[in-house]
Protein backbone atom coordinates (compact mmCIF):
# COMPACT_ATOMS: atom_id res chain seq x y z
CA UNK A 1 -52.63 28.95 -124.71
CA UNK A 2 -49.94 29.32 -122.00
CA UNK A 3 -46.56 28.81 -123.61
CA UNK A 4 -43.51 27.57 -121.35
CA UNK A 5 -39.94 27.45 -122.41
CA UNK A 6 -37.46 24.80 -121.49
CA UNK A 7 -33.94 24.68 -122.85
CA UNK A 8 -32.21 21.21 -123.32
CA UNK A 9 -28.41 20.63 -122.31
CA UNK A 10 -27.57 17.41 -123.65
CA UNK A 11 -28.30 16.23 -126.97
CA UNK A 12 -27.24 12.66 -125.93
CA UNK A 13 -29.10 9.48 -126.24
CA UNK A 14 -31.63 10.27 -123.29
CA UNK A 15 -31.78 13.88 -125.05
CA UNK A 16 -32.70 12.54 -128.25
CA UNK A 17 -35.68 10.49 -126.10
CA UNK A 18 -36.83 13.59 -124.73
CA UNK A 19 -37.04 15.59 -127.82
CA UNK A 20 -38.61 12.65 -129.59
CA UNK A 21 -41.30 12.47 -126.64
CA UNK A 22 -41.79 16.32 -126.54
CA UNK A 23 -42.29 16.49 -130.43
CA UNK A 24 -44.79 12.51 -130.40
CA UNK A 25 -46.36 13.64 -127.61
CA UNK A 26 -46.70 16.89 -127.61
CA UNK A 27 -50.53 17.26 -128.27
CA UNK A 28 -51.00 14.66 -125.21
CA UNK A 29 -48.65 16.83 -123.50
CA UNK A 30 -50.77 19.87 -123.77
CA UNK A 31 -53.64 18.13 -122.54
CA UNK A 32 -52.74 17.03 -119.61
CA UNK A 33 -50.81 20.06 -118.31
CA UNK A 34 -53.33 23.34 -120.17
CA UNK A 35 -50.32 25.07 -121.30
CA UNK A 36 -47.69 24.11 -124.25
CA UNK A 37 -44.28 23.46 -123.73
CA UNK A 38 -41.58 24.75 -125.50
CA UNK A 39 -38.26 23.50 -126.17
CA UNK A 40 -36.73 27.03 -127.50
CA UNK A 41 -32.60 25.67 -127.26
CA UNK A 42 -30.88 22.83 -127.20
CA UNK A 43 -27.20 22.83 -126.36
CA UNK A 44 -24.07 20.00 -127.00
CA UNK A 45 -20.77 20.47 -128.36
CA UNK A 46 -21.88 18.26 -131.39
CA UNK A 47 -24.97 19.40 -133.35
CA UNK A 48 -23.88 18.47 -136.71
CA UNK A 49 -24.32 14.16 -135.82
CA UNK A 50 -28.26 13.19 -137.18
CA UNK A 51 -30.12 11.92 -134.45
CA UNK A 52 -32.42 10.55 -136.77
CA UNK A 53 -35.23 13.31 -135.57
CA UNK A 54 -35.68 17.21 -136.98
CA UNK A 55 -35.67 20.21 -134.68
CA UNK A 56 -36.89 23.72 -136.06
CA UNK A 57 -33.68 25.88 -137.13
CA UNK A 58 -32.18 28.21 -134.52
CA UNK A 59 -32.53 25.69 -132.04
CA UNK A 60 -29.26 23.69 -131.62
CA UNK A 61 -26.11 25.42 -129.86
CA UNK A 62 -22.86 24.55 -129.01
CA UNK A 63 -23.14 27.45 -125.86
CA UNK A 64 -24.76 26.10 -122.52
CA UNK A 65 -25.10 30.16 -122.08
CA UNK A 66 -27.17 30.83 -124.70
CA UNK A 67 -29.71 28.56 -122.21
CA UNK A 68 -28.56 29.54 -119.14
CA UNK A 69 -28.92 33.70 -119.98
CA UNK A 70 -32.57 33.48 -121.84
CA UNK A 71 -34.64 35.26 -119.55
CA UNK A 72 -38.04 33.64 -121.09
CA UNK A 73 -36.46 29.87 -120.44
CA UNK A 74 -37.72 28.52 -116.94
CA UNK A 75 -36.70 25.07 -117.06
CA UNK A 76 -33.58 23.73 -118.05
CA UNK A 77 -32.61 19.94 -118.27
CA UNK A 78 -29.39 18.83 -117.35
CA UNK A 79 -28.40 15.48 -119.29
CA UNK A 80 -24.89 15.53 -120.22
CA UNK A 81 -23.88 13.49 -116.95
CA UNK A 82 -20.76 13.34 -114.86
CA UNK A 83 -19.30 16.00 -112.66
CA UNK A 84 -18.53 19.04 -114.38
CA UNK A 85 -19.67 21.20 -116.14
CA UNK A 86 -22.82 19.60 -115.05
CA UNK A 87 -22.64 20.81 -112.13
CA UNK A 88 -21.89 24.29 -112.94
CA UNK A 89 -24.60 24.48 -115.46
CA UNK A 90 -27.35 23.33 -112.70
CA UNK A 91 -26.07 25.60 -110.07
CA UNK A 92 -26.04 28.81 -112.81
CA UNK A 93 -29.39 27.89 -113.95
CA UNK A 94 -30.47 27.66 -109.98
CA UNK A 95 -28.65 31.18 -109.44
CA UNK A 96 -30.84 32.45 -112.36
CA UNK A 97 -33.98 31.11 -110.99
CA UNK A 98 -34.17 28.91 -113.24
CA UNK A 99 -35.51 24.85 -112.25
CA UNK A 100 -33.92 22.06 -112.87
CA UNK A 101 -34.59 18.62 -113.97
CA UNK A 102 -31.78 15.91 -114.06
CA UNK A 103 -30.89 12.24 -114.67
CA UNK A 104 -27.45 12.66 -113.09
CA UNK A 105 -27.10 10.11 -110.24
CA UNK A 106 -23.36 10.24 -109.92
CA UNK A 107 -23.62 14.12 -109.83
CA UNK A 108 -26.67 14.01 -107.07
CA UNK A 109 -25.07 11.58 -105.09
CA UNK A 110 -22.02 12.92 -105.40
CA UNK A 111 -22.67 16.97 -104.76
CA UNK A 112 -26.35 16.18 -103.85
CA UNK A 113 -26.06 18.17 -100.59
CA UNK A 114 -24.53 21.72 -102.38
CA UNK A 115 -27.13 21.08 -105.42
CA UNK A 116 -30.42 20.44 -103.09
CA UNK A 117 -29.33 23.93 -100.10
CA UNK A 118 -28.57 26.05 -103.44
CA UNK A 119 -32.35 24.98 -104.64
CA UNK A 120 -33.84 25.61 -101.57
CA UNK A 121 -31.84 28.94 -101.18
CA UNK A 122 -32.47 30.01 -104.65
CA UNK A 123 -36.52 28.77 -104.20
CA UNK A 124 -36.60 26.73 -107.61
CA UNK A 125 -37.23 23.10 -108.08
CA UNK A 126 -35.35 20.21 -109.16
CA UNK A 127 -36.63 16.93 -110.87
CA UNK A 128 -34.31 13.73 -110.52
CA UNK A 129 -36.99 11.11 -110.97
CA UNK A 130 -34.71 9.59 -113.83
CA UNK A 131 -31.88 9.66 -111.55
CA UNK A 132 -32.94 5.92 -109.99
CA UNK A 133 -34.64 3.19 -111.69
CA UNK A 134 -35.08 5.14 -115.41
CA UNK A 135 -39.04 4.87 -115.61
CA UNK A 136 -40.23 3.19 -112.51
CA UNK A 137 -41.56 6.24 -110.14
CA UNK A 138 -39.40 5.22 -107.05
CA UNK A 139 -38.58 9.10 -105.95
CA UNK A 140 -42.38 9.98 -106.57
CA UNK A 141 -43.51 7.26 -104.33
CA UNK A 142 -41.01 7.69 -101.69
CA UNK A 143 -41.47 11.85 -101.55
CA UNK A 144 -45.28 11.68 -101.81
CA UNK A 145 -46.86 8.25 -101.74
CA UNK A 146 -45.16 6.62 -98.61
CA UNK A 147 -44.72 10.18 -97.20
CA UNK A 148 -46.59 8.87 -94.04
CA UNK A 149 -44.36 5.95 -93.84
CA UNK A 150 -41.29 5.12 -91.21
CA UNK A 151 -39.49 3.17 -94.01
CA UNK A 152 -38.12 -0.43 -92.93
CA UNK A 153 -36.52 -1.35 -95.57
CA UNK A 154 -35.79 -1.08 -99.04
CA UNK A 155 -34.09 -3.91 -101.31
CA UNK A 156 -33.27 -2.97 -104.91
CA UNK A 157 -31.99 -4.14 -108.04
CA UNK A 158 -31.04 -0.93 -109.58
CA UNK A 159 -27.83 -1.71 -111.92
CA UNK A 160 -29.68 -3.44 -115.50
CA UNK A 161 -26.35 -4.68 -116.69
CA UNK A 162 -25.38 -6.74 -114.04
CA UNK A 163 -29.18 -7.97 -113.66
CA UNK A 164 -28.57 -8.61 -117.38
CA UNK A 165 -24.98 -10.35 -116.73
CA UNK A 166 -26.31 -12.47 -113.57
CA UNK A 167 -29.71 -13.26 -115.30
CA UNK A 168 -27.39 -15.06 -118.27
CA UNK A 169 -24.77 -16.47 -116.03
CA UNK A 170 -27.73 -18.09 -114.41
CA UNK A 171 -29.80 -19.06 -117.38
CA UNK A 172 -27.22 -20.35 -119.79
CA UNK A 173 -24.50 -21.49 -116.95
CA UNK A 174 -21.60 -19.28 -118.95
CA UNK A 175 -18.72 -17.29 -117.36
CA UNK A 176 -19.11 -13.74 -115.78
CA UNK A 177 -15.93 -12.69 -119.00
CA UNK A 178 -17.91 -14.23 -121.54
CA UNK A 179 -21.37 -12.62 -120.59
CA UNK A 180 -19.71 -9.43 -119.95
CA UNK A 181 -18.77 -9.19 -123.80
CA UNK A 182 -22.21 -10.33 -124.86
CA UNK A 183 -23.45 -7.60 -122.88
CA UNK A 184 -21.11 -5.16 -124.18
CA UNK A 185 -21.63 -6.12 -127.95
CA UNK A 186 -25.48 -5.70 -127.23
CA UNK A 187 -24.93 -1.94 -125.61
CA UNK A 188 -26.06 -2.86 -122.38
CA UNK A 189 -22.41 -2.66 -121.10
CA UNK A 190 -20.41 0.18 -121.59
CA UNK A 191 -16.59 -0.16 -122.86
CA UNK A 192 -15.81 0.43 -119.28
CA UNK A 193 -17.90 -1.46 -117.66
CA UNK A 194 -16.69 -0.72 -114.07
CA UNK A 195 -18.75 1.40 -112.74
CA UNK A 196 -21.81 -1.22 -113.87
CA UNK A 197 -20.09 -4.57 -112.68
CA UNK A 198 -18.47 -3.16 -109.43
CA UNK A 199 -21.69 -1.84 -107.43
CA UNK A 200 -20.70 2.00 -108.21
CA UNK A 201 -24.24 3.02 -110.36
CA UNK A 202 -25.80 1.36 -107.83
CA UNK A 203 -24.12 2.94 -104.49
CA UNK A 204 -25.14 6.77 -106.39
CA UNK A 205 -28.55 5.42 -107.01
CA UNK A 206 -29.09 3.63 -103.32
CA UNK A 207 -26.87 7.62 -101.88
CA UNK A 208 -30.17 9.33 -103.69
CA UNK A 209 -32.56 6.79 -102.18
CA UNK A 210 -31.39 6.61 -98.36
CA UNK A 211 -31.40 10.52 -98.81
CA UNK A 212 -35.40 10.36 -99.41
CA UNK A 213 -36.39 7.19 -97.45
CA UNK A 214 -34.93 9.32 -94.13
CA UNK A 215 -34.58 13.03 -94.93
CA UNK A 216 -31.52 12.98 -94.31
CA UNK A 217 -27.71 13.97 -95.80
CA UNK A 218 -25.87 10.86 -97.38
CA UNK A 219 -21.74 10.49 -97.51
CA UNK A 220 -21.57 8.17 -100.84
CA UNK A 221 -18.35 6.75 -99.22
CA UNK A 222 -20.05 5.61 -95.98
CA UNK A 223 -21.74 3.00 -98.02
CA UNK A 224 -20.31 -0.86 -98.25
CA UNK A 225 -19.86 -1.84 -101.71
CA UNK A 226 -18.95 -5.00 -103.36
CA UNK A 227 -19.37 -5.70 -107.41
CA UNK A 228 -20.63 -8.79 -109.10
CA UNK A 229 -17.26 -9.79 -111.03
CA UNK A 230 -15.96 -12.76 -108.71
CA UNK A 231 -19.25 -14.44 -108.93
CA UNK A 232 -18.62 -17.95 -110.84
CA UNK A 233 -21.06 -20.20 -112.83
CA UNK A 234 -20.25 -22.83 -109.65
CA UNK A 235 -21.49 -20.80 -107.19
CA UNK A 236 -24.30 -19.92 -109.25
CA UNK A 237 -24.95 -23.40 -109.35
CA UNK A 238 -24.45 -24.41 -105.79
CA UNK A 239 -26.94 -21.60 -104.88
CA UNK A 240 -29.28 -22.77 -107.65
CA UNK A 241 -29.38 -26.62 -105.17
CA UNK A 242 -29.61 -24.36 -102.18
CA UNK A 243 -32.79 -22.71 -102.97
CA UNK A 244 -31.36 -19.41 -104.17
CA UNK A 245 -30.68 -17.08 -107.00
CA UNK A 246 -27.77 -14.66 -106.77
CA UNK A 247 -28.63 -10.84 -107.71
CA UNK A 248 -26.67 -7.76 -107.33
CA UNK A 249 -29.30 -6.13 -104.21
CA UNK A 250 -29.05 -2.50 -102.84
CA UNK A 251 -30.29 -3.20 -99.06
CA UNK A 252 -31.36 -0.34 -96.41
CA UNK A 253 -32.88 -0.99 -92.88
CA UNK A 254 -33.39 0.90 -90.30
CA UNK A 255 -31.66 -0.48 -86.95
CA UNK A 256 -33.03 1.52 -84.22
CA UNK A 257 -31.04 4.76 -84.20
CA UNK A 258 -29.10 4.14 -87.63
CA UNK A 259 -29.39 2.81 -90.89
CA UNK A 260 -27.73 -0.10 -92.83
CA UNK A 261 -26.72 0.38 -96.22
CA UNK A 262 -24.88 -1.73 -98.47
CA UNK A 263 -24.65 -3.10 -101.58
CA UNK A 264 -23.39 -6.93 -102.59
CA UNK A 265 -24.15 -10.06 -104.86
CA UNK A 266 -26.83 -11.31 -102.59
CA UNK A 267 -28.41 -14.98 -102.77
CA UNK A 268 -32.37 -14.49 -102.52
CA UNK A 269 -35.12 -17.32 -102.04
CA UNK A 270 -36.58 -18.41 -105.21
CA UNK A 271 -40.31 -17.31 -104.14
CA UNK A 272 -38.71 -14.01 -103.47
CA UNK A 273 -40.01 -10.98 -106.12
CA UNK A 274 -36.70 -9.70 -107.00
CA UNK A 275 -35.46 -13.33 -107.48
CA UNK A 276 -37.81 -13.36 -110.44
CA UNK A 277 -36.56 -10.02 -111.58
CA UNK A 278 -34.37 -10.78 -115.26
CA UNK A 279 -32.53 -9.07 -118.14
CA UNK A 280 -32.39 -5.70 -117.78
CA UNK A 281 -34.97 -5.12 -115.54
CA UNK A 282 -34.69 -3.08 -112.09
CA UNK A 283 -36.99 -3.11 -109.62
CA UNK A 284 -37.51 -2.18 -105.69
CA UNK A 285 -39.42 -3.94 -102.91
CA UNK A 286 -40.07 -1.15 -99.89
CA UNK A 287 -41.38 -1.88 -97.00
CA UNK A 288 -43.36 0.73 -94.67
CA UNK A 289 -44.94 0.65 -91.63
CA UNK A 290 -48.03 1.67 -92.79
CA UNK A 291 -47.97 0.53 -96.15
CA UNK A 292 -46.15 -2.55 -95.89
CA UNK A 293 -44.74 -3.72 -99.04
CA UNK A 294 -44.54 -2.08 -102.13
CA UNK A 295 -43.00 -3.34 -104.95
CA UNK A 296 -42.15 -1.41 -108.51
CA UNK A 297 -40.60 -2.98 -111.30
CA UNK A 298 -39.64 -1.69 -114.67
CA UNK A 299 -37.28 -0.26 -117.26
CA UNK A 300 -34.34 1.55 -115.38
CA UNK A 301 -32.51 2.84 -118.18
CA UNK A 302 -32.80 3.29 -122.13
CA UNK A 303 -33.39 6.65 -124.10
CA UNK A 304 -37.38 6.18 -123.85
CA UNK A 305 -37.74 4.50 -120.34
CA UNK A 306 -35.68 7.74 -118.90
CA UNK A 307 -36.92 10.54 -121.61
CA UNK A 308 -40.42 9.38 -119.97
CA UNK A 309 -39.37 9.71 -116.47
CA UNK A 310 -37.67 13.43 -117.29
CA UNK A 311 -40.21 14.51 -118.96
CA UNK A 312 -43.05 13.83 -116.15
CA UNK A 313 -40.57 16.03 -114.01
CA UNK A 314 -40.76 18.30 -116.80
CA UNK A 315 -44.79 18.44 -116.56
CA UNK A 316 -44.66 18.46 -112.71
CA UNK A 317 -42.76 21.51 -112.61
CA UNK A 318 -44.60 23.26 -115.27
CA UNK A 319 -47.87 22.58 -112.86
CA UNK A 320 -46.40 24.75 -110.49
CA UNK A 321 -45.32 27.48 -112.57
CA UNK A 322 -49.01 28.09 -113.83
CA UNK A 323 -49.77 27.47 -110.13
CA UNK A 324 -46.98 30.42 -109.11
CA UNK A 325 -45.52 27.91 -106.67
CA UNK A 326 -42.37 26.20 -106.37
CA UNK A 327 -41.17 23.52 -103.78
CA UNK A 328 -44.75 22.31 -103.60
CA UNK A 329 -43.12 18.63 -102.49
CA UNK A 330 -39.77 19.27 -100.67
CA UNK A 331 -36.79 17.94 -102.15
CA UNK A 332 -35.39 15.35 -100.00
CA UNK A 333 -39.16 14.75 -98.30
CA UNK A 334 -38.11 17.12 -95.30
CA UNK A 335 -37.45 20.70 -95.52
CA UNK A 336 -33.76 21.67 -96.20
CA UNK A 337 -33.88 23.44 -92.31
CA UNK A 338 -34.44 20.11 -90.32
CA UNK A 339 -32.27 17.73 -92.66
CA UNK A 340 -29.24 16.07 -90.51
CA UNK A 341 -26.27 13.39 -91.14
CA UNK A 342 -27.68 9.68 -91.77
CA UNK A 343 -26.11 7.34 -89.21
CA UNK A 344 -24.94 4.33 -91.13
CA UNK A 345 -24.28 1.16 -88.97
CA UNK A 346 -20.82 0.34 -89.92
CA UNK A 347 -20.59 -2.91 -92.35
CA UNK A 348 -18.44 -5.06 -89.39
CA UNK A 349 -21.63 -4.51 -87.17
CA UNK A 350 -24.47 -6.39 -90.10
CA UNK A 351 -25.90 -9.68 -88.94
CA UNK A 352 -26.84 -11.88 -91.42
CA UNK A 353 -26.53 -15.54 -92.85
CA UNK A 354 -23.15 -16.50 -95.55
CA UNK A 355 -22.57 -18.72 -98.05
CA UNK A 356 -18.93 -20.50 -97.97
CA UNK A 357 -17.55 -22.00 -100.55
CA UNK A 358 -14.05 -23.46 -99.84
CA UNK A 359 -11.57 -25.29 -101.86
CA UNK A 360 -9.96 -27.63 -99.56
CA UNK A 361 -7.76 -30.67 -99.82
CA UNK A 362 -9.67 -33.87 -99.88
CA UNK A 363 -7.97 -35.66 -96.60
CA UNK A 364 -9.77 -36.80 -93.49
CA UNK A 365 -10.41 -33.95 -90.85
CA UNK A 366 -10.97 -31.00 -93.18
CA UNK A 367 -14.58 -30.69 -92.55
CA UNK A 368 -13.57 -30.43 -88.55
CA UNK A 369 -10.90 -28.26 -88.96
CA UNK A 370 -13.08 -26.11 -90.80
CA UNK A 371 -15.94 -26.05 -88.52
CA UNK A 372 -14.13 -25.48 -85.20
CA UNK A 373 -12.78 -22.48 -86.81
CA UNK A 374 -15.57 -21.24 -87.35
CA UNK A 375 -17.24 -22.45 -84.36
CA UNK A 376 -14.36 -20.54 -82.10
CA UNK A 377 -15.77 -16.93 -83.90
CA UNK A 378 -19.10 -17.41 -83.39
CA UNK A 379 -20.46 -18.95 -86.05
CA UNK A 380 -22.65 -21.60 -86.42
CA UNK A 381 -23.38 -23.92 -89.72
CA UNK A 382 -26.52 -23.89 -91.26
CA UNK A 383 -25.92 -26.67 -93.98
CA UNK A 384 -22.81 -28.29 -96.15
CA UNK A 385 -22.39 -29.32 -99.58
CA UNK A 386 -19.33 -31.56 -100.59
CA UNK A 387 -19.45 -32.03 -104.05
CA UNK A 388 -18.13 -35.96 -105.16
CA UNK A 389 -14.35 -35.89 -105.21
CA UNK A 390 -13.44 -34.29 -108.02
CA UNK A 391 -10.24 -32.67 -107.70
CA UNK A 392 -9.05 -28.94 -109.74
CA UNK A 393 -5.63 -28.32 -110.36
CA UNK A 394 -4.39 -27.37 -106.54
CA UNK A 395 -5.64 -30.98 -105.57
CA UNK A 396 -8.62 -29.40 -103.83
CA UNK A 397 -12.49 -29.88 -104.00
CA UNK A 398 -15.28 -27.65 -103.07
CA UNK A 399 -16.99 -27.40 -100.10
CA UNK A 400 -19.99 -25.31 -99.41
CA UNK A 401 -21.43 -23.96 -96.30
CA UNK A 402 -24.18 -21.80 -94.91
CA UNK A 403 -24.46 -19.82 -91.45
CA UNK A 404 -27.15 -19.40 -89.58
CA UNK A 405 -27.24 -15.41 -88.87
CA UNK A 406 -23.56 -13.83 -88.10
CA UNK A 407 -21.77 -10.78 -87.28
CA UNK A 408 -19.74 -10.01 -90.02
CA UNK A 409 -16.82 -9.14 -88.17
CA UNK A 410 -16.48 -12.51 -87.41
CA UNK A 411 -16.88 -13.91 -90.21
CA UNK A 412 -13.90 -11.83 -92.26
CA UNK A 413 -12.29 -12.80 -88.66
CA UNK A 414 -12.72 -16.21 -89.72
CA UNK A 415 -11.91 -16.37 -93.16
CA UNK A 416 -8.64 -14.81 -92.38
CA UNK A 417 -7.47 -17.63 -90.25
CA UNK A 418 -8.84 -19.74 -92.96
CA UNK A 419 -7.22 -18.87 -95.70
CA UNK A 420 -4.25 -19.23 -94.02
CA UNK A 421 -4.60 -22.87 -92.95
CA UNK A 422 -2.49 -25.82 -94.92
CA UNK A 423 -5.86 -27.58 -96.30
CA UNK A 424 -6.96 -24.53 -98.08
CA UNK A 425 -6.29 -23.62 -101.39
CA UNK A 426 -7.05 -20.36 -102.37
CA UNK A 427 -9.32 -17.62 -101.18
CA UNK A 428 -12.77 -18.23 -99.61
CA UNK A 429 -15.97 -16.97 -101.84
CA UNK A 430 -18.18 -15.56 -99.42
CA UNK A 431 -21.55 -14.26 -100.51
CA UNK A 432 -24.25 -12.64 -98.26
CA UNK A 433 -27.98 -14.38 -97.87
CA UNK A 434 -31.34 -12.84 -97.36
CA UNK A 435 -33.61 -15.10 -96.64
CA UNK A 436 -36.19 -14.70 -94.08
CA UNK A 437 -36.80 -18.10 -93.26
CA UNK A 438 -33.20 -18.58 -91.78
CA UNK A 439 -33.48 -15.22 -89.68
């Protein structure tokens, strides 16, 4: 039987998965692609920790070269994350002509653009499927099963600890700090938990995804990000009368000649999928014109979830080996020679509806005041909640409002007179709605 060789760079938690699944699965494995893969090296700077699994002796190295420079190894998997020397070690192991297969999302959405034009220059592959959404086959269906699809629109919930951190908030009516340490005594939150909590796993993973929705080059800084750390259990609660559940959402649509991207705590209909969408869970709801929706739920991150999802890249590009192709399906769903800039609409331009929630002093006039300032920018109330009088420490009590759709220039435009006026205490909460009733 065909043997093919694949060298491992990464001996991480995800690593661990994927040499568990190679070694549990490996009969399986041989089944479905003719031929048996190999894992001849494994490289990481530790290889003395147990990782509670055996690997034949010879294997494990401390040298990335010893991968990189083996003539008979044709696949090498990148999963030691961040920037460098990730990058390096994908690029060398291109410049060999040698595939790829990654989980790296902040790398891809970061130096996506020099990683993809050295693949296609070099003529290898590169698998990223665990790159967004761990085991649910979001790049798979956007490369090849929409491929005849003008995607609408794609809403996401692609960060599983602030799912997890939202889905308790909501659930057991605690504060974001004390969920936040649950989460992080549980593993689900790292020490650091910014990157998480403040929308930045999810901006790599929606760069990745605009990238293959529209074949086209992504600037990660172009996109509008907001995190999920000032949401309280109040207006958790106020959106719980109002019909709504709040959820960290990755949002693309296509507006005529551009594209809006962004990424927020969003309030979401009850009846809505992703509103029912809990713990750790990510999941995507696309809409095509063809297809219409499409919705893919799952695990987006663990050591099996994402050992699966690298490992069917793994099979994938073995296919083509015995095949003596490469690039079968092409990276970013367009060929490298015809991709362009996306055109993101710029984040003052989005229409949509808001929640308010004000603390104001509990006089006569205040709901007036309020409302003509609003109503001189534009924007028009949907519905108010006033909460019986009880006062916090400023004095003040809550008051809760909804738009009808508005241009979000006017409504920071707003809020900045607002803030500023003698019956408010403190700054506004604003959080975005999606709810196609109100539209």
């Amino acid at each position: 039987m065909k043997e093919i060789y694949v060298g491992l760079i990464g001996f991480g938690t995800v690593g661990t998965g994927v040499v568990k699944l190679l070694q549990n699965s490996s009969q399986l494995l041989e089944k479905q692609l003719g031929a048996r893969l190999v894992l001849k090296k494994i490289a990481d700077l530790d290889i003395t920790t147990s990782r509670g699994i055996s690997v034949e002796e010879g294997i494990l190295t401390k040298d990335a070269a010893d991968i990189l420079n083996d003539p008979e190894i044709s696949i090498v998997m990148e999963l030691i994350g961040g920037y460098e020397p990730a990058r390096s070690f994908i690029l060398e192991a291109m410049r060999k002509k040698k595939h790829v297969v990654t989980a790296n999302k902040a790398l891809l959405a970061t130096h996506g653009n020099e990683i993809f034009e050295t693949a296609a220059k070099e003529e290898v592959d590169i698998g990223f499927e665990a790159s967004v959404g761990g085991t649910i086959p979001v790049i798979k269906t956007l490369k090849e099963s929409l491929v005849a699809n003008r995607i609408k629109s794609i809403f996401g919930i692609m960060n599983g600890t602030s799912n997890f951190i939202l889905t308790k908030m909501t659930d057991e009516g605690e504060s974001f700090d004390v969920v936040l340490k649950e989460a992080q005594d549980l593993g689900f939150a790292e020490a650091d938990p910014t990157f998480d909590i403040e929308g930045i796993d999810t901006a790599h993973k929606l760069a990745i995804t605009l990238a293959l929705s529209y074949g086209k080059r992504v600037n990660l800084d172009d996109i509008y990000m907001e995190g999920i750390s000032k949401i309280t259990p109040e207006d958790i609660e106020f959106a719980r009368e109002l019909g709504y559940r709040i959820k960290l959402l990755a949002i693309a649509i296509q507006r005529e000649d551009s594209i809006e991207a962004r990424i927020h705590p969003t309030m979401i209909p009850f009846d809505h999928l992703l509103s029912n969408v809990n713990g750790n869970f990510n999941a995507f709801h696309i809409v095509g014109d063809a297809a219409d929706s499409v919705f893919l739920y799952g695990q987006g991150a663990g050591m099996m979830p994402t050992a699966s999802a690298v490992v069917g890249d793994l099979v994938d590009i073995s296919r083509d080996i015995l095949k003596g192709i490469s690039r079968r399906v092409p990276l970013r769903s367009r060929r490298e020679d015809i991709i362009e800039d996306i055109k993101l609409m710029p984040m003052d331009d989005i229409v949509t509806n808001y929640y308010l929630r004000f603390s104001a002093l509990d006089r006569p006039g205040v709901l007036s005041r309020i409302s003509g300032v609003l109503g001189n920018n534009n924007i028009s109330i949907s519905s108010v909640i006033q909460k019986g009088r009880t006062h916090d420490a400023h004095g003040a009590v809550p008051i809760v409002m909804t738009t009808h759709e508005s241009r979000e220039k006017d409504v920071r435009k707003a809020l900045k007179e607002m803030d500023t006026l003698d019956i408010v205490r403190g700054k506004t909460m604003v959080i975005r709605i999606e709810d196609d009733k109100l539209k």
